[in-house]
N, C-alpha and C. Protein backbone atom coordinates (compact mmCIF):
# COMPACT_ATOMS: atom_id res chain seq x y z
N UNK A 1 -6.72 35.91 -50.61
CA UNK A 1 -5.66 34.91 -50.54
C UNK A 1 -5.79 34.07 -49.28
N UNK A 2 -6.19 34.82 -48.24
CA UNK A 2 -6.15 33.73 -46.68
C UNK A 2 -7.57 33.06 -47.30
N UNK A 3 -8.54 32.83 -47.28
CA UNK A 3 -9.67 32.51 -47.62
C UNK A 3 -9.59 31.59 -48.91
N UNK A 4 -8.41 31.65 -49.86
CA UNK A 4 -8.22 30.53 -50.44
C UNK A 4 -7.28 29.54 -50.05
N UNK A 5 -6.75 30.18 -49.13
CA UNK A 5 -5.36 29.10 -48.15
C UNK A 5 -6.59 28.19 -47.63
N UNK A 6 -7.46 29.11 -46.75
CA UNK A 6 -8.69 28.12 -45.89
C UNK A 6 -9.57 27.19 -46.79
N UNK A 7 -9.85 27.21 -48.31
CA UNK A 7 -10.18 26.25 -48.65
C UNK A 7 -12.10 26.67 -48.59
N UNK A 8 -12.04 27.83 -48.37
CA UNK A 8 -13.44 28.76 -48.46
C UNK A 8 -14.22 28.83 -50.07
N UNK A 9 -14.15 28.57 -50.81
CA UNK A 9 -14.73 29.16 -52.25
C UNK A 9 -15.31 29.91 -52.11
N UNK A 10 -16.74 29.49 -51.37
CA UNK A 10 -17.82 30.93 -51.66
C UNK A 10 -17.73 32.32 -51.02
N UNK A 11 -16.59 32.42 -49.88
CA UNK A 11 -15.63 33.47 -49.72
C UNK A 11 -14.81 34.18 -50.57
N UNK A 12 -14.10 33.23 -51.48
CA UNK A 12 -13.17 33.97 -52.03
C UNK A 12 -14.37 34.50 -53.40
N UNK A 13 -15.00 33.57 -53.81
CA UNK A 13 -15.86 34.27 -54.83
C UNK A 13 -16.03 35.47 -54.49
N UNK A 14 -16.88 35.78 -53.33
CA UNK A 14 -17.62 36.91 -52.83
C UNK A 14 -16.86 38.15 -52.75
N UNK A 15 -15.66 38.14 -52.60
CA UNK A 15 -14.65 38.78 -52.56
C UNK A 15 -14.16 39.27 -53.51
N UNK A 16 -14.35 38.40 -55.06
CA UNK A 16 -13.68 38.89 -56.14
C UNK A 16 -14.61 40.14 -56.90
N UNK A 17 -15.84 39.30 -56.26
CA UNK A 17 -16.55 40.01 -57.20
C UNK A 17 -16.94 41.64 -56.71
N UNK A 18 -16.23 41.49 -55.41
CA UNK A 18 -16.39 43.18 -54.95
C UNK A 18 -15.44 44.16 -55.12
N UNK A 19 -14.68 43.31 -56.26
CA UNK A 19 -13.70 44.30 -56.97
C UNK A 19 -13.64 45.06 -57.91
N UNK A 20 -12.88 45.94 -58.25
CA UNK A 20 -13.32 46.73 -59.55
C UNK A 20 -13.14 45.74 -60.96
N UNK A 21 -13.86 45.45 -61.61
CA UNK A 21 -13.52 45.08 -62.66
C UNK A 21 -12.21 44.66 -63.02
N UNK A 22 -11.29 45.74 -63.34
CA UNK A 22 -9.85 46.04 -63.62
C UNK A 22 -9.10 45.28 -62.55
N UNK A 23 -9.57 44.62 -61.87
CA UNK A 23 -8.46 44.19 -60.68
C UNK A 23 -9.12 42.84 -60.54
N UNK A 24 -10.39 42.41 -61.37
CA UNK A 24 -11.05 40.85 -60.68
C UNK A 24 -9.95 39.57 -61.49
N UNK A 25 -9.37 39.95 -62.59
CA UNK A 25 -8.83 38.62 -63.40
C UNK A 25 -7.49 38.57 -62.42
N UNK A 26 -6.97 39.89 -62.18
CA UNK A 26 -5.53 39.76 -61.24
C UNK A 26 -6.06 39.23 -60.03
N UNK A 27 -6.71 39.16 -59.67
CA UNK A 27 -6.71 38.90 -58.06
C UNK A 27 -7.24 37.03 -58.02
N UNK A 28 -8.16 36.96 -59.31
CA UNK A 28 -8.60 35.42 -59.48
C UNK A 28 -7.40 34.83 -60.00
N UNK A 29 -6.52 35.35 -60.57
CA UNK A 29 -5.34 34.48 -61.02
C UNK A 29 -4.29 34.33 -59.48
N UNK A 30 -4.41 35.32 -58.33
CA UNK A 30 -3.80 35.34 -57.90
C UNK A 30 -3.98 34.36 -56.71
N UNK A 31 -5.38 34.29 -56.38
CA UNK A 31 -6.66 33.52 -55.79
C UNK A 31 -5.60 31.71 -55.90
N UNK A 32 -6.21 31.74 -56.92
CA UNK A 32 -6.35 30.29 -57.78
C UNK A 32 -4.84 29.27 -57.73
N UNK A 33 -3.54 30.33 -57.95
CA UNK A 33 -2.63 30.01 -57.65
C UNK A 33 -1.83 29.71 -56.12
N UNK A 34 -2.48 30.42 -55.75
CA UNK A 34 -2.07 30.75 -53.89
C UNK A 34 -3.06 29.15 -53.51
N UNK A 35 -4.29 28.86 -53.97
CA UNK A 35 -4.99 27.42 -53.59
C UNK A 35 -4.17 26.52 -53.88
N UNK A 36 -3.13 26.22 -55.05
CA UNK A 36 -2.40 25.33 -55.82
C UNK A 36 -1.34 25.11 -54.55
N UNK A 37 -0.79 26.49 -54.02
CA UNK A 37 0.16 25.95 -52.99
C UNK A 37 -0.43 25.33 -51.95
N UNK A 38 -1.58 25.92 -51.47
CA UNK A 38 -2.06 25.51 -50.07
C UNK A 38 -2.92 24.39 -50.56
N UNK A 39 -3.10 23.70 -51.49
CA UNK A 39 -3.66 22.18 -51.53
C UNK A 39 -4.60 21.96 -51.47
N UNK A 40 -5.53 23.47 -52.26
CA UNK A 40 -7.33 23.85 -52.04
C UNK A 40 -7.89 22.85 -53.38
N UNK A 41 -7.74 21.95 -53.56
CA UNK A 41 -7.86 21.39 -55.34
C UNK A 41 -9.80 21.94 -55.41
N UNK A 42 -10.39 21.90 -55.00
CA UNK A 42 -11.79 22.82 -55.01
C UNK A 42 -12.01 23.93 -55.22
N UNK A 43 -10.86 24.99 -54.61
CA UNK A 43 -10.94 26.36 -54.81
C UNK A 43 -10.08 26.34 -56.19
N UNK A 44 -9.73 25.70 -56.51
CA UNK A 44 -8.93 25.73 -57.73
C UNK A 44 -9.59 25.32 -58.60
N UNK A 45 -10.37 24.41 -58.86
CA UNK A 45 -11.46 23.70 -59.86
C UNK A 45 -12.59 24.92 -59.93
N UNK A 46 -12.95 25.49 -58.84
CA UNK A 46 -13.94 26.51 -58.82
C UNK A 46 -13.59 27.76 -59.76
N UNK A 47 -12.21 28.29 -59.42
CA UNK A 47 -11.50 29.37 -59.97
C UNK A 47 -11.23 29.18 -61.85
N UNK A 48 -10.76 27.78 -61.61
CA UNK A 48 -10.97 27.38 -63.16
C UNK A 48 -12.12 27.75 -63.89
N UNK A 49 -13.08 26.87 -63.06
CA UNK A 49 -14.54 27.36 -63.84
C UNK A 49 -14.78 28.97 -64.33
N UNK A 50 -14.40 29.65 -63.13
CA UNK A 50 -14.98 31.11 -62.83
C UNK A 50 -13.77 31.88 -64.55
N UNK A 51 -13.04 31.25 -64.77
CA UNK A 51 -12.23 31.87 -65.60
C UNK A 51 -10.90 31.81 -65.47
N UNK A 52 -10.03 31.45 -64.06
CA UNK A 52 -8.35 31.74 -64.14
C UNK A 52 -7.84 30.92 -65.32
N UNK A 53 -6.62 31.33 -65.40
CA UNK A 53 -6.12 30.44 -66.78
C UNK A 53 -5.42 29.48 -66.23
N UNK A 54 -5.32 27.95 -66.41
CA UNK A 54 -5.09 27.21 -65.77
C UNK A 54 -3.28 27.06 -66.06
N UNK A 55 -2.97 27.19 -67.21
CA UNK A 55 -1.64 27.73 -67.80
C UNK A 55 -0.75 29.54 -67.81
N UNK A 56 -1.45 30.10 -66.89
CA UNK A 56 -1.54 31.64 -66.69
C UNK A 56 -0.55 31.95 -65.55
N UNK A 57 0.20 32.74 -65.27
CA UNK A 57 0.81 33.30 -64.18
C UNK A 57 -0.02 34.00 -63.78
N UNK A 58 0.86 34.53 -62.54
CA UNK A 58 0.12 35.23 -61.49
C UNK A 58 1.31 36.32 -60.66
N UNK A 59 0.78 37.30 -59.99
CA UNK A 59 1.69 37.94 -59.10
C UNK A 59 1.57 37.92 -57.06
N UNK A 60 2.40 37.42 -56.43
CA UNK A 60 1.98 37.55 -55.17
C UNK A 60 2.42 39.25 -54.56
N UNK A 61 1.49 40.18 -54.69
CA UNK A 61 2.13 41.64 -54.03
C UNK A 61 2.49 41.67 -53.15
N UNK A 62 3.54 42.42 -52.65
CA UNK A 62 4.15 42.72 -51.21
C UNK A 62 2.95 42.70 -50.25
N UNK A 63 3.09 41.83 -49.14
CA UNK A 63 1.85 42.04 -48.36
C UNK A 63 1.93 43.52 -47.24
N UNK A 64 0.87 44.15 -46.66
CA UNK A 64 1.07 44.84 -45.61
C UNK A 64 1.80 44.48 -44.54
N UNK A 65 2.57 45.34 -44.31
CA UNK A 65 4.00 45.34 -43.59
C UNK A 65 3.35 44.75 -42.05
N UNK A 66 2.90 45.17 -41.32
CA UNK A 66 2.23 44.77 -40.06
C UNK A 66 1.76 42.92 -39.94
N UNK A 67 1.24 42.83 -41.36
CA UNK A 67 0.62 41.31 -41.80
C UNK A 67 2.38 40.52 -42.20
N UNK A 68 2.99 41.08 -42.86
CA UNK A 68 3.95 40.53 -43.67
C UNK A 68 4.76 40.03 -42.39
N UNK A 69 5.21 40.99 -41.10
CA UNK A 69 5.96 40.93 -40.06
C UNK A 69 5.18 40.09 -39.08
N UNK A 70 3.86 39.87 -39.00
CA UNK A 70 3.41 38.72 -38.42
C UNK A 70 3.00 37.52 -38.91
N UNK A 71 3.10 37.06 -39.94
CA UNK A 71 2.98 35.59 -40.87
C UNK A 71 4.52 35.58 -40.99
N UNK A 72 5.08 35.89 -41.22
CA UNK A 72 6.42 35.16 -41.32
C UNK A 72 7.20 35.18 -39.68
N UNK A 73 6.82 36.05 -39.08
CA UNK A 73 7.00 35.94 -37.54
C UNK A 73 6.79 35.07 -37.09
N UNK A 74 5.81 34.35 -37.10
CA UNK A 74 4.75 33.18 -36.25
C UNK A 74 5.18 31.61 -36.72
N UNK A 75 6.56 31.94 -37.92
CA UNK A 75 6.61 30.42 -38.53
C UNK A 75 7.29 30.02 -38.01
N UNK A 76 8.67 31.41 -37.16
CA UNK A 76 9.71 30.41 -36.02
C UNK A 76 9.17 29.46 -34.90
N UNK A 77 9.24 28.56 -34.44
CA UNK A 77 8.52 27.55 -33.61
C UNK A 77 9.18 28.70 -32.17
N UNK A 78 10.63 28.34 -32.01
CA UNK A 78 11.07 29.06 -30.91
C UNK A 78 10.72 30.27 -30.62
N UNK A 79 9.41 30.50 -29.51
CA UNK A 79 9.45 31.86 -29.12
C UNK A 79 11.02 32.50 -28.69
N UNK A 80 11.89 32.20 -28.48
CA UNK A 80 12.94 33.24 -27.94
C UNK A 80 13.32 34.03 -29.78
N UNK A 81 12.70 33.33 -31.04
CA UNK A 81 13.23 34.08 -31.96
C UNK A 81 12.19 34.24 -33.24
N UNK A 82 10.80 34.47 -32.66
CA UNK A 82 10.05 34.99 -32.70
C UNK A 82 9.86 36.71 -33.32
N UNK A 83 8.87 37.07 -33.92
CA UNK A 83 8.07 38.59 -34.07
C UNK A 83 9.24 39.47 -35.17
N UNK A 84 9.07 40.59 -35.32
CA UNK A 84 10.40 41.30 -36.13
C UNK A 84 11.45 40.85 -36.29
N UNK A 85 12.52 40.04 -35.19
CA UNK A 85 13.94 39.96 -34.96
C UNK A 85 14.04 38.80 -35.83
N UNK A 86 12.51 38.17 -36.03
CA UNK A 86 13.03 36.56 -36.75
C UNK A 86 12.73 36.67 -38.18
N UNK A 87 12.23 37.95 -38.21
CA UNK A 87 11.89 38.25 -39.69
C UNK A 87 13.21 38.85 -40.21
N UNK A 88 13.75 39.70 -39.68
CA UNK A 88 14.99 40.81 -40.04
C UNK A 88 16.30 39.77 -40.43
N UNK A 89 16.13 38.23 -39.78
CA UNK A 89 17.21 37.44 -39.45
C UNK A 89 17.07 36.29 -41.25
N UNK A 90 15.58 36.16 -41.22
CA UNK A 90 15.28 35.50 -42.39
C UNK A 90 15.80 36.48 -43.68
N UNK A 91 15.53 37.77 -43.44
CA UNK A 91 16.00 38.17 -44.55
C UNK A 91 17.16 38.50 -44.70
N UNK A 92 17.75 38.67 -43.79
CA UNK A 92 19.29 39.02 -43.91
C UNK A 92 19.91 38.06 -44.62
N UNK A 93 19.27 36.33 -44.49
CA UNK A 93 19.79 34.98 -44.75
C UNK A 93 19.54 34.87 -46.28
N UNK A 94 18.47 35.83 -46.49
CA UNK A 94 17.84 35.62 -48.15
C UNK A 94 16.49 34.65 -47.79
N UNK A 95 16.15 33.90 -47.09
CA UNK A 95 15.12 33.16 -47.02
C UNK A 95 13.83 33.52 -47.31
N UNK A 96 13.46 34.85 -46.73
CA UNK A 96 11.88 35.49 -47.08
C UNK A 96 11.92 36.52 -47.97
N UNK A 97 11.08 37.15 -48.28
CA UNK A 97 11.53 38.57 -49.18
C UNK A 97 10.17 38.85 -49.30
N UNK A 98 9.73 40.47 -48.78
CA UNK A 98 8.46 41.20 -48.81
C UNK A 98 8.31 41.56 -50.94
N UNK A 99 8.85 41.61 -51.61
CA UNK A 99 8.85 41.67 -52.81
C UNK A 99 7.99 41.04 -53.88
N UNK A 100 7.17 41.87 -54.67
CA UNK A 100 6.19 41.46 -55.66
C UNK A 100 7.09 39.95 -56.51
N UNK A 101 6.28 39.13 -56.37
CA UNK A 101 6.83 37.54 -56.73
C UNK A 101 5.96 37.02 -57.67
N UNK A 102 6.69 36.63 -59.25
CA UNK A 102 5.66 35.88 -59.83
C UNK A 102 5.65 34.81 -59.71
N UNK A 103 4.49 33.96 -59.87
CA UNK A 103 3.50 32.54 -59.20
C UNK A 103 3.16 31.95 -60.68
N UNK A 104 3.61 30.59 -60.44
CA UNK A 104 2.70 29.66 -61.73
C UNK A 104 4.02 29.34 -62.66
N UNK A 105 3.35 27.96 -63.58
CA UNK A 105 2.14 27.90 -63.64
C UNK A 105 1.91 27.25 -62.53
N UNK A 106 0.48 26.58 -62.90
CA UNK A 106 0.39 25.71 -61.65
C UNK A 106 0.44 24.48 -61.79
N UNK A 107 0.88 24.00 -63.02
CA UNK A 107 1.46 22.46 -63.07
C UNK A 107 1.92 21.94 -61.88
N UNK A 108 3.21 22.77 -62.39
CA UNK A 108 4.56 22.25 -62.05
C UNK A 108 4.67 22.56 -60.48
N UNK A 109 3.85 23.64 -60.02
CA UNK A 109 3.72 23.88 -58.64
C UNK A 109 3.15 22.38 -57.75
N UNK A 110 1.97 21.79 -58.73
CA UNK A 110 1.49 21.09 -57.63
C UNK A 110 2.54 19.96 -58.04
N UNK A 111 2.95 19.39 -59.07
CA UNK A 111 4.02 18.31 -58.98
C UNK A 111 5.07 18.20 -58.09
N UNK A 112 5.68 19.64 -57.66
CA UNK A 112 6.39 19.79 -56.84
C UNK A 112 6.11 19.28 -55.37
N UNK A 113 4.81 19.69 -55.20
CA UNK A 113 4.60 19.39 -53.66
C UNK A 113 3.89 17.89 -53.93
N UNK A 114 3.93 16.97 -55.11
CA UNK A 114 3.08 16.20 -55.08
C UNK A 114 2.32 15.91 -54.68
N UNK A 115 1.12 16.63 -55.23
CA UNK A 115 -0.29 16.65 -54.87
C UNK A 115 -1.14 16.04 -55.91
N UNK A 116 -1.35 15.11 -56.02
CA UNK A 116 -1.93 14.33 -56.92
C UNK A 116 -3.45 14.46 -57.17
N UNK A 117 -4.02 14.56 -56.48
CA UNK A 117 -5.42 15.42 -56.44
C UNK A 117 -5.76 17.01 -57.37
N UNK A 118 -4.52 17.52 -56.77
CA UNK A 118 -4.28 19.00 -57.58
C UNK A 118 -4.29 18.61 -58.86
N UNK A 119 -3.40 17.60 -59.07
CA UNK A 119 -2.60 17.25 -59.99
C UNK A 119 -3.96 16.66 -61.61
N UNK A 120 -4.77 15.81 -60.76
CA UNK A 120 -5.72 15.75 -61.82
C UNK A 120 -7.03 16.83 -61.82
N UNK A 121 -7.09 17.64 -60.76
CA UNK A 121 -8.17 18.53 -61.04
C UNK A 121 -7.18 19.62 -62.45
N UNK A 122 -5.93 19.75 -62.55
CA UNK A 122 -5.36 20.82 -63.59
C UNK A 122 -5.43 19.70 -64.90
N UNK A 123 -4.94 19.02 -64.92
CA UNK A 123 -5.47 18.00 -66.48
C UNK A 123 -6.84 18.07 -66.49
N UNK A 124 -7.73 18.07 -66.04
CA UNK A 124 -9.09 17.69 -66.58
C UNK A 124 -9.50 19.37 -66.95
N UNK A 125 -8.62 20.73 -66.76
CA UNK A 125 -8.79 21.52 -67.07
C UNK A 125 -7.81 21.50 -68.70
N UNK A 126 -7.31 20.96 -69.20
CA UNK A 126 -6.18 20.87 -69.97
C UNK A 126 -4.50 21.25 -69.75
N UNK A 127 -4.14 21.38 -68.77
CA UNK A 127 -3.09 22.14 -68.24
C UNK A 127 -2.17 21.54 -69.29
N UNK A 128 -1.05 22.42 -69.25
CA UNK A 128 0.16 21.93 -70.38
C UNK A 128 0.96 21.35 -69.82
N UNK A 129 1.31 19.63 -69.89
CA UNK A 129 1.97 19.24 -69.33
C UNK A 129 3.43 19.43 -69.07
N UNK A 130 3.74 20.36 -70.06
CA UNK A 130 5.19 20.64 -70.42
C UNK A 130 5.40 21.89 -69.86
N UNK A 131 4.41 22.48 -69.41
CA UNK A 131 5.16 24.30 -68.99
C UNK A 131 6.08 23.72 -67.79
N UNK A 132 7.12 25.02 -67.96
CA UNK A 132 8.04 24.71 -66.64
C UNK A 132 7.88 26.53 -65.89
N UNK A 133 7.97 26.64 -65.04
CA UNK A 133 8.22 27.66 -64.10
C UNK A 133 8.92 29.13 -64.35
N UNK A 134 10.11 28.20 -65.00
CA UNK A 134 11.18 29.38 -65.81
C UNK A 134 11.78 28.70 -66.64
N UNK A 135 12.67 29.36 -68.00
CA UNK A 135 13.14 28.87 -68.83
C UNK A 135 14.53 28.29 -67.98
N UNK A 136 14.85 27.19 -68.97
CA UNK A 136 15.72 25.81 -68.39
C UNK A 136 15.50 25.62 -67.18
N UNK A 137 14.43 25.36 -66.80
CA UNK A 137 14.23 24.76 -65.25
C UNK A 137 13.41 23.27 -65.75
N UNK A 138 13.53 22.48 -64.40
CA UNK A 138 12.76 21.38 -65.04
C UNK A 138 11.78 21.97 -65.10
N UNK A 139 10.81 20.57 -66.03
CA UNK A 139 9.26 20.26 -65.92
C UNK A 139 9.15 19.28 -65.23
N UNK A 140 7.30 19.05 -65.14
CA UNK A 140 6.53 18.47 -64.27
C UNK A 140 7.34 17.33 -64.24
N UNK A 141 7.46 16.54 -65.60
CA UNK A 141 7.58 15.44 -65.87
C UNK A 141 9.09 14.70 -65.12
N UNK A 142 10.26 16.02 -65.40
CA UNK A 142 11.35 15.51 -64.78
C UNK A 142 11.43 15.85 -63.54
N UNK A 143 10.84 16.77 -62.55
CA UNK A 143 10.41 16.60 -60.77
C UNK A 143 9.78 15.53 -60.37
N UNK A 144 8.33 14.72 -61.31
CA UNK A 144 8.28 13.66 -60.80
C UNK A 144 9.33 12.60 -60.75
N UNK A 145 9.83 12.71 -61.98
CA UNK A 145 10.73 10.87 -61.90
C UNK A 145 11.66 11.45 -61.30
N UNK A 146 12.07 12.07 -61.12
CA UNK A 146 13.72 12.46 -59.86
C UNK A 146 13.19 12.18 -57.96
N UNK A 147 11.85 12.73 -58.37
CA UNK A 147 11.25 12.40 -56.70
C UNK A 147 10.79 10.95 -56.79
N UNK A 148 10.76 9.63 -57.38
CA UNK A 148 9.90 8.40 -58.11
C UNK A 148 8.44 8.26 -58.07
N UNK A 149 7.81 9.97 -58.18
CA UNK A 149 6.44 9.30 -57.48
C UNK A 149 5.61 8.98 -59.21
N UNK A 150 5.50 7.72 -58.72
CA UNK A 150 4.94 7.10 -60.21
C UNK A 150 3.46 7.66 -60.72
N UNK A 151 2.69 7.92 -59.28
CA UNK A 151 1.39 8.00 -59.71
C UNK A 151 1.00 9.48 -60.60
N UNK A 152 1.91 10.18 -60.58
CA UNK A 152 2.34 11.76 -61.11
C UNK A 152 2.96 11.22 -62.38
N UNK A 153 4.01 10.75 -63.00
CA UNK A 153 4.54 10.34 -63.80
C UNK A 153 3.79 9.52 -64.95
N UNK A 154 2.94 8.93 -64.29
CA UNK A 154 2.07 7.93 -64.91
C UNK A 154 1.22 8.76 -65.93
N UNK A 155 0.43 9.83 -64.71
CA UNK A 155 -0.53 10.75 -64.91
C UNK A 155 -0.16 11.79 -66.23
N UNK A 156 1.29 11.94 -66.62
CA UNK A 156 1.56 13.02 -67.01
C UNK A 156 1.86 12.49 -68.18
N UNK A 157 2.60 11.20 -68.43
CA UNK A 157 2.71 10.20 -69.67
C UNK A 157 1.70 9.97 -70.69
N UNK A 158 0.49 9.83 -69.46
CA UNK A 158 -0.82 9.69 -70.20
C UNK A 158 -1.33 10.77 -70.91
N UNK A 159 -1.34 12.00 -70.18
CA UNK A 159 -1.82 13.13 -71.30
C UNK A 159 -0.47 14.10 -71.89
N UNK A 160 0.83 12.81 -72.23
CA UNK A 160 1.08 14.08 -73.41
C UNK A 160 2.82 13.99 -72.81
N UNK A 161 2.75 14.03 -71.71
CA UNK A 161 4.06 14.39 -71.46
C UNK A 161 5.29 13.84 -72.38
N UNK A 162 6.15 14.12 -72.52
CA UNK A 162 7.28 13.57 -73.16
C UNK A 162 8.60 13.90 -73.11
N UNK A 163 8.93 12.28 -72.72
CA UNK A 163 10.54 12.50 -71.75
C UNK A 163 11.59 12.74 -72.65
N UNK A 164 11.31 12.84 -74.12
CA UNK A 164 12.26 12.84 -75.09
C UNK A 164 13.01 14.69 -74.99
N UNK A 165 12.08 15.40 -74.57
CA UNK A 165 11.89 17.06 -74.17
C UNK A 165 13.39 16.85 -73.25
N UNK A 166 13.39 16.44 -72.19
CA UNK A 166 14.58 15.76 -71.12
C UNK A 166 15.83 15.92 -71.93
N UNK A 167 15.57 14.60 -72.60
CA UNK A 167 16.57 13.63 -73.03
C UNK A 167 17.56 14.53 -73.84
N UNK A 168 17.24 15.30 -74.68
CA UNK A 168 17.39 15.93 -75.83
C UNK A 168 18.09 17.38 -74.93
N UNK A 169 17.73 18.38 -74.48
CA UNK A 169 18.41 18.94 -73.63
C UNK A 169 19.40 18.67 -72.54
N UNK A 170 19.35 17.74 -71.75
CA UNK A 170 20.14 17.00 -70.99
C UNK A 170 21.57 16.69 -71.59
N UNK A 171 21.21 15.83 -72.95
CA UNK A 171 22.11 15.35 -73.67
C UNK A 171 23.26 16.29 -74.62
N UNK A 172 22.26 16.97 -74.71
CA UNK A 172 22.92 18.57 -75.38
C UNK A 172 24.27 18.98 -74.45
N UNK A 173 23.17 19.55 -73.13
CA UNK A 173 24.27 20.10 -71.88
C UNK A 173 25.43 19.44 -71.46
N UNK A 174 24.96 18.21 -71.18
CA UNK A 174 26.50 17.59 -71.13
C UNK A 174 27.50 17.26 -71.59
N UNK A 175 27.00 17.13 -73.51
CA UNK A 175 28.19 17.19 -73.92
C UNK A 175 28.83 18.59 -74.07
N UNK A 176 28.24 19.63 -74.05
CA UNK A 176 29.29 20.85 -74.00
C UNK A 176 29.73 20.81 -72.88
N UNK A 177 29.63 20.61 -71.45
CA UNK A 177 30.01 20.43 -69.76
C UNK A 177 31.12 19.15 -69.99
N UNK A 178 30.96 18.35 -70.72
CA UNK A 178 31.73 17.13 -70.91
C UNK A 178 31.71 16.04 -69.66
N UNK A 179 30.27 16.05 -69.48
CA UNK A 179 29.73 15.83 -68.35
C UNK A 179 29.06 14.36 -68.46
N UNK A 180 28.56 13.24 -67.98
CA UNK A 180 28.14 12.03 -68.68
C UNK A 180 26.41 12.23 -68.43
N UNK A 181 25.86 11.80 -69.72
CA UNK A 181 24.49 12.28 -69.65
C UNK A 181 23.32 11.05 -69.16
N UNK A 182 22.70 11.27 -68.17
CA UNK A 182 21.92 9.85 -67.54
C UNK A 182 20.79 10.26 -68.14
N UNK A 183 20.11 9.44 -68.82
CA UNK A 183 18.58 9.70 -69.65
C UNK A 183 17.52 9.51 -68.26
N UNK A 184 16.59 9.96 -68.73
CA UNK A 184 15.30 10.76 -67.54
C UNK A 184 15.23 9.03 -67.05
N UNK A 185 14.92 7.58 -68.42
CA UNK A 185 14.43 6.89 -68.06
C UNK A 185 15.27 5.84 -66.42
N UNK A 186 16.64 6.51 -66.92
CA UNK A 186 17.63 5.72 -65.82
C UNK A 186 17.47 6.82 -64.80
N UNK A 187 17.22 7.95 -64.69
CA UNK A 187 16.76 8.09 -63.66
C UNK A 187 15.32 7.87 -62.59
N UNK A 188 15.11 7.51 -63.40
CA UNK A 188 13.87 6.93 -63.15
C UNK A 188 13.68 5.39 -62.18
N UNK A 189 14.19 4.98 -63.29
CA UNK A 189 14.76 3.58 -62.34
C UNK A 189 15.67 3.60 -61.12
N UNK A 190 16.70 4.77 -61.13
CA UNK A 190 17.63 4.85 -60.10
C UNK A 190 16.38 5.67 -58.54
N UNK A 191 15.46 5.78 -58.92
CA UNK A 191 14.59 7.02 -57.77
C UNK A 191 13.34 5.93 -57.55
N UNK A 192 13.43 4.18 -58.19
CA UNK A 192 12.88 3.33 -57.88
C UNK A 192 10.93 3.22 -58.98
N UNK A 193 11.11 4.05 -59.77
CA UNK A 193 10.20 3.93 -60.50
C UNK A 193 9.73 2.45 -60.85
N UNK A 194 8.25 1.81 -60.93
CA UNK A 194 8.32 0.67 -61.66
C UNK A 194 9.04 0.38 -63.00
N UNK A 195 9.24 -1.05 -63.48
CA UNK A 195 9.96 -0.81 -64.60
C UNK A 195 9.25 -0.90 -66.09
N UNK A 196 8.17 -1.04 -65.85
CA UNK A 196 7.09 -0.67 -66.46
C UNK A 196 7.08 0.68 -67.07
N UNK A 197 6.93 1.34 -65.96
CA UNK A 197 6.96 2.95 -66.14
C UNK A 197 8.28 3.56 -66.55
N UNK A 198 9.28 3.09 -65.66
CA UNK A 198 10.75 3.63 -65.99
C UNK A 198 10.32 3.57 -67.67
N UNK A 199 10.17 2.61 -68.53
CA UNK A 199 10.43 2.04 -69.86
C UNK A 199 10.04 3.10 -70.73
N UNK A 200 8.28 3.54 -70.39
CA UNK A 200 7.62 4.49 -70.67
C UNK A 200 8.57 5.67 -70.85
N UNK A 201 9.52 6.03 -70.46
CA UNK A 201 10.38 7.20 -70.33
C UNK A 201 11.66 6.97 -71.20
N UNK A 202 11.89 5.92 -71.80
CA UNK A 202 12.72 6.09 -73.07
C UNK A 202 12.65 7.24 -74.13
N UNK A 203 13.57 7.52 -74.56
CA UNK A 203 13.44 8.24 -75.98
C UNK A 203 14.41 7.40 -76.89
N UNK A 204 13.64 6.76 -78.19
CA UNK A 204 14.29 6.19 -78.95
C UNK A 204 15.16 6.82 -79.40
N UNK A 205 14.75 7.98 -80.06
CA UNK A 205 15.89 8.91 -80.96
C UNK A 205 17.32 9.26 -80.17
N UNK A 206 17.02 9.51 -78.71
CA UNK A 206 18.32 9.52 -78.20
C UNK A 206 18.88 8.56 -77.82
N UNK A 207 18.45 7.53 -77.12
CA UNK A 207 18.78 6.19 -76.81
C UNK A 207 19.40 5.65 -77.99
N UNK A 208 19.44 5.59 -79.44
CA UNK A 208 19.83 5.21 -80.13
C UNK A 208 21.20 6.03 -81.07
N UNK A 209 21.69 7.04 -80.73
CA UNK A 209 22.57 7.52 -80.73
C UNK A 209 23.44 7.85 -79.32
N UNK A 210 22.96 7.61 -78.30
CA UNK A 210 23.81 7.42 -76.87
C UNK A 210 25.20 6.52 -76.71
């Protein structure tokens, strides 16, 4: 995992393959996803190749306690709250948690941090533009147009995405909430999207009963 943070491939390869069998697909899925956060789009294209599933979860394990208490130690800037005391303080807050965490996919991960690079090395693998993270959470498609970054939106229109997925749930929820329902495409426009693109994000079927 540090060695795919660093953006190493022929490290982390070397590494997988000195595993038992039984543990090489978990650790390459785990590899591959951990690059998606840290913005390795190479170690991720590599990992693709090698086999991870580009639509696949993953698990991050509790790290070793000694490691766990010094990476999250070292992120307070202020030495006066620094080492154990700033770890004990994060968790008390809920902020960190030593706890086995599932990861992926990795769509929606790199949309999040908009990484656009990431973003087309996982399409040219086929990634599903539509997976979301967890059930009723957004997708890719509605994190980009809420953040306006068009060049993500654009990207995701083109292979497949579809804002009607939005529209149609959205529209659902609010009328049981009795709530007023803004279609993806007006938000879109409201987060400064071109209007070009905003347009692209219509759904007739709902737009026409709205």
């Amino acid at each position: 995992m540090v060695v795919a943070i660093d953006g190493k491939l022929p490290q982390v390869r070397q590494q997988l393959v000195a595993l038992k069998p039984g543990d090489l697909a978990f650790w390459r899925q785990t590899a591959m996803l951990t690059a998606v956060w840290a913005g390795q789009a190479a170690v991720v294209d590599g990992l693709l190749n090698d086999g991870a599933a580009v639509d696949g979860m993953g698990w991050l394990p509790p790290l070793k306690h000694d490691f766990y208490q010094q990476t999250v130690g070292t992120m307070e800037q202020d030495p006066r709250f620094g080492g154990p005391a700033a770890v004990n303080q994060l968790e008390a807050a809920g902020l960190v948690s030593n706890q086995r965490t599932q990861l992926g996919p990795a769509l929606p991960i790199a949309t999040e941090c908009g990484d656009v690079a990431m973003l087309d090395v996982l399409l040219r693998h086929h990634a599903d533009v539509q997976a979301r993270q967890a059930p009723n959470t957004a997708d890719a498609l509605d994190m980009a147009t809420v953040e306006g970054n068009a060049a993500i939106v654009r990207r995701l229109l083109d292979h497949g995405a579809n804002a009607c997925t939005h529209d149609r749930l959205g529209r659902e929820r609010m009328l049981k909430a009795s709530r007023k329902f803004i279609p993806l495409a007006e938000v879109g426009r409201r987060a400064g999207l071109p209007a070009d693109l905003a347009a692209r994000l219509i759904c007739p079927a709902v737009a026409s009963t709205h």
